[in-house]
Protein backbone atom coordinates (compact mmCIF):
# COMPACT_ATOMS: atom_id res chain seq x y z
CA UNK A 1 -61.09 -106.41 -84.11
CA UNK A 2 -57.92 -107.62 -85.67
CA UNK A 3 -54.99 -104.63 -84.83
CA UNK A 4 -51.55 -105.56 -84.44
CA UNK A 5 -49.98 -103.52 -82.26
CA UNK A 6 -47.50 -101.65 -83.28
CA UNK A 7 -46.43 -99.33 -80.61
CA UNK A 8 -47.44 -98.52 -76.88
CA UNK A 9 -45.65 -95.29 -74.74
CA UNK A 10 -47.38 -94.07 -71.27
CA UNK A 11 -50.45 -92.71 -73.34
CA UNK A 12 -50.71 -94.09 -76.60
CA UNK A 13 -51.25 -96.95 -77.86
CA UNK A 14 -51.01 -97.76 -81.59
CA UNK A 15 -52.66 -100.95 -83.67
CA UNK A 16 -52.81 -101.20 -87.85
CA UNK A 17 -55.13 -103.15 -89.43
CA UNK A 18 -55.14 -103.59 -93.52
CA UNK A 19 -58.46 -105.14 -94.25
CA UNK A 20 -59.70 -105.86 -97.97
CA UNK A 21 -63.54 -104.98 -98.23
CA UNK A 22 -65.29 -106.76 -100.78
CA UNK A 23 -68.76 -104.93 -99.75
CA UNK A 24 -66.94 -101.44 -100.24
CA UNK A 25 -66.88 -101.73 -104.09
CA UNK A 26 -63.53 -103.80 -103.73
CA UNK A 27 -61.09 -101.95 -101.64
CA UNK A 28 -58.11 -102.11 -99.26
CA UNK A 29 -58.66 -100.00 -96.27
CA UNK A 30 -55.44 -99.51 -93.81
CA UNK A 31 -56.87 -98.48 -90.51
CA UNK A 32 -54.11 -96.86 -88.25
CA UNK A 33 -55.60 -96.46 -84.64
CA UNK A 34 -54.49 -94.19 -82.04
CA UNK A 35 -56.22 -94.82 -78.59
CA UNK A 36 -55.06 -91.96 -76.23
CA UNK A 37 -55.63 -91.12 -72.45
CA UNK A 38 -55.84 -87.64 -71.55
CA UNK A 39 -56.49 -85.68 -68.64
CA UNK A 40 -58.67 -82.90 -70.66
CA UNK A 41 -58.97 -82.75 -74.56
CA UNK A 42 -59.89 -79.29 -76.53
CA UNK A 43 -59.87 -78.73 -80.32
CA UNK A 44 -56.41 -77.41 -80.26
CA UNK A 45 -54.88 -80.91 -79.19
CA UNK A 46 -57.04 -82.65 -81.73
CA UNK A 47 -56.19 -79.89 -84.56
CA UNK A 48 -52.20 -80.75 -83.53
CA UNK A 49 -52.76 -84.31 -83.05
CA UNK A 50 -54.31 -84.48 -86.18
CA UNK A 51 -50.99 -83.51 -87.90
CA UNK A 52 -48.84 -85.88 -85.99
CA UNK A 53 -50.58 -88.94 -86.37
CA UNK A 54 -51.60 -88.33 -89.74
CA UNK A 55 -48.32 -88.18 -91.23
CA UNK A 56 -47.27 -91.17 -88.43
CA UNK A 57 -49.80 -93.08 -89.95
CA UNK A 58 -48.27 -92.78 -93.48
CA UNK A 59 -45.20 -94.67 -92.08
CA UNK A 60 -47.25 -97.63 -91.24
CA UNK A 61 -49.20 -98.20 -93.67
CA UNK A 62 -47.77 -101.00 -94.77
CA UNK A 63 -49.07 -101.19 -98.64
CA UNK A 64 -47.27 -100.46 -101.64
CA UNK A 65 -50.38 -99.22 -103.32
CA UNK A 66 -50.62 -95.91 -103.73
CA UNK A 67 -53.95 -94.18 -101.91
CA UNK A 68 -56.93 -94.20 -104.16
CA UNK A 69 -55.81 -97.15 -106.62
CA UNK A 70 -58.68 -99.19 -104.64
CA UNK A 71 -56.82 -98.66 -101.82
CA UNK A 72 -57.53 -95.74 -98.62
CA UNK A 73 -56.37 -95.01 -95.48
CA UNK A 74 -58.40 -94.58 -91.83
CA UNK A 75 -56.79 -92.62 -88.82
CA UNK A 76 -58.83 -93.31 -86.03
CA UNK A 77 -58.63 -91.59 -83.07
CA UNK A 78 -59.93 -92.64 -79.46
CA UNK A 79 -59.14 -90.54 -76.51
CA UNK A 80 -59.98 -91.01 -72.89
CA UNK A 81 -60.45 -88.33 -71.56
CA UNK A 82 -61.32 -87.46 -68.36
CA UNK A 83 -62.71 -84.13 -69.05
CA UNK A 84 -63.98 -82.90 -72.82
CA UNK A 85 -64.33 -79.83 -73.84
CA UNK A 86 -67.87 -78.74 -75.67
CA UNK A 87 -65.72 -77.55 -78.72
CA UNK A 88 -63.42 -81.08 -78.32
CA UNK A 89 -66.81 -82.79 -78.19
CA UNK A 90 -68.40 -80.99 -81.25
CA UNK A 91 -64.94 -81.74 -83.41
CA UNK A 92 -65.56 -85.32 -82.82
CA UNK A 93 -69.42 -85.62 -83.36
CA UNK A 94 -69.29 -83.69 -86.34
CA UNK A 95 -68.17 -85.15 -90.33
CA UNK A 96 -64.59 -85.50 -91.11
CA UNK A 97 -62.96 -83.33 -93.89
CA UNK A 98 -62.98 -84.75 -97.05
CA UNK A 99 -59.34 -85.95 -98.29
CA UNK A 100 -59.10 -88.74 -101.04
CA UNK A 101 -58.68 -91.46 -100.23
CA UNK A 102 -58.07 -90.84 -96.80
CA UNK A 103 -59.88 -90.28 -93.52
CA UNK A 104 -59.23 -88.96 -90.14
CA UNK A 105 -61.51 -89.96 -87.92
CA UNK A 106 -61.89 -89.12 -84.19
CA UNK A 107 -63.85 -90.03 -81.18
CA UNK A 108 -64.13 -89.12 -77.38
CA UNK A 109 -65.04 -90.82 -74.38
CA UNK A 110 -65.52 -88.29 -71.45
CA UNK A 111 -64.77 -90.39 -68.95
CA UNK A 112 -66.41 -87.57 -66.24
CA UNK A 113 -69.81 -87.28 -67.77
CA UNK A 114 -69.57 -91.11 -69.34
CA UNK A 115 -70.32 -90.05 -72.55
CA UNK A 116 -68.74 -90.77 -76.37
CA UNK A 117 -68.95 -88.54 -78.80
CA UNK A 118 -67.83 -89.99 -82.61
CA UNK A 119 -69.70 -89.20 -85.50
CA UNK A 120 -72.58 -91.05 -85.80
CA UNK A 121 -74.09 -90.23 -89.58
CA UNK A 122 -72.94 -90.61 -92.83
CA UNK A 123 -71.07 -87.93 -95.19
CA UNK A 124 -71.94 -88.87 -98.95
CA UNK A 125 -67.87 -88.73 -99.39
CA UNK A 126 -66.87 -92.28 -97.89
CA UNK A 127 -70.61 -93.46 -97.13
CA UNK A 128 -68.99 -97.14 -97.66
CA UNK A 129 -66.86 -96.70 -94.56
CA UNK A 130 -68.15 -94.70 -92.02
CA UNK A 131 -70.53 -97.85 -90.92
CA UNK A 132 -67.01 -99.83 -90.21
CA UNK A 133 -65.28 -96.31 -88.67
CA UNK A 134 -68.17 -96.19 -86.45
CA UNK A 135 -68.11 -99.87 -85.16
CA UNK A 136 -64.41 -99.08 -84.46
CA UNK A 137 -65.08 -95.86 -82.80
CA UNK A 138 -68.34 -97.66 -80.78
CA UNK A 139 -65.96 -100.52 -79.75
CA UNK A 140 -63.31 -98.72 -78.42
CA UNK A 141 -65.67 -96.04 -76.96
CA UNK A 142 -69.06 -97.85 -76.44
CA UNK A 143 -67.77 -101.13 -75.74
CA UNK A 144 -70.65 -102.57 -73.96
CA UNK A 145 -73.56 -101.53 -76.38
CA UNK A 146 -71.50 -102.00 -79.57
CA UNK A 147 -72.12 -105.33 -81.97
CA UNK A 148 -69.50 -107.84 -82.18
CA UNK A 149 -69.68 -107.55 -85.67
CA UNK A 150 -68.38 -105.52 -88.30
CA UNK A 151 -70.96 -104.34 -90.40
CA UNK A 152 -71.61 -105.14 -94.06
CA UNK A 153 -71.49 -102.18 -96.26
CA UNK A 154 -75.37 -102.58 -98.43
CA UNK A 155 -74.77 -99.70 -100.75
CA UNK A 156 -71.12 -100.74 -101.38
CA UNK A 157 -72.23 -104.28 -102.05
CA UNK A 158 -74.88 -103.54 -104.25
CA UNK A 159 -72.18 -101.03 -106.15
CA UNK A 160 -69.60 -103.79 -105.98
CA UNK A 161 -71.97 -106.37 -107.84
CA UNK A 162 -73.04 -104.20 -110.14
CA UNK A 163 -69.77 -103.15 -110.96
CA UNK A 164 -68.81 -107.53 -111.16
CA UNK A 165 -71.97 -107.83 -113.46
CA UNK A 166 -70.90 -105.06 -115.52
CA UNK A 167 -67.27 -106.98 -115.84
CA UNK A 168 -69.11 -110.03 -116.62
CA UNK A 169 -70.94 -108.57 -119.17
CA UNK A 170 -68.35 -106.81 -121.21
CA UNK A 171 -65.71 -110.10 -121.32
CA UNK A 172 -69.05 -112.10 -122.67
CA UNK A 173 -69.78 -109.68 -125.20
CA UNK A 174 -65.91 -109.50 -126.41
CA UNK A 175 -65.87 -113.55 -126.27
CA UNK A 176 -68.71 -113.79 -128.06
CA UNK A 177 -68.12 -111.90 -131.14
């Protein structure tokens, strides 16, 4: 999927990714990925992991850029868990909060009932990305019924062209006066 890692201890293991999206109405996404094993996972551990690793992530993203200038930031989460709980399970199957610019993003697989849990529809904040957060999330959770390939983000594309056309348009009418 294109991570470099950037840091593995007994647990955790850590990959960045800066990807420019041309289908997401131009922008720079930094993807910081945590994959964790755990024996059992509960909404408390996500709620305090949440605040670690979000303010980890800030130190590698590796853009100058500030956040929103066509430029955002994914924390993904993947845990392996061997038990879930139903509240655990419910944190990661339901929509993200909104943040500009930035997302946290997690995902389960309960490794006792072999099931992943990741949210699987699309919030109207972010609809660009959450077709590439789930292909992440399906990946690293789903592995064997998840496409090879990243997919292509139709609304942001048609948005992105637009917005081109719109470019286009103006420097032609400002040439040709």
């Amino acid at each position: 999927m294109g991570f470099k890692i950037v840091r593995e201890t007994g647990d955790t293991l850590i990959g960045t990714r800066t990807k420019f999206y041309w289908d997401a109405i131009l922008t720079k996404v930094t993807y910081v990925c945590f994959v964790r094993r755990v024996a059992k996972l509960d909404a408390a551990t996500i709620e305090m992991d949440r605040n670690v690793l979000e303010n980890e992530a800030k130190t590698l993203d590796p853009s100058a850029l500030p956040r929103g200038f066509q430029k955002g930031v994914a924390v993904i989460t993947a845990y392996l868990a061997d038990e879930a709980s139903v509240d655990a399970m419910a944190i990661c199957d339901d929509k993200p909060k909104v943040r500009f610019a930035f997302f946290y993003v997690p995902g389960v697989r309960n490794l006792g009932t072999k099931t992943a849990h990741f949210v699987r529809g699309t919030p109207a904040w972010g609809a660009l990305y959450y077709g590439k957060f789930r292909w992440i999330l399906g990946r690293l959770l789903e592995p064997e019924s998840a496409p090879a390939k990243e997919p292509l983000s139709k609304g942001g594309a048609i948005m992105g062209l637009v917005f081109l056309l719109v470019i286009v348009l103006n420097v032609a009418l400002i040439v040709g006066r």
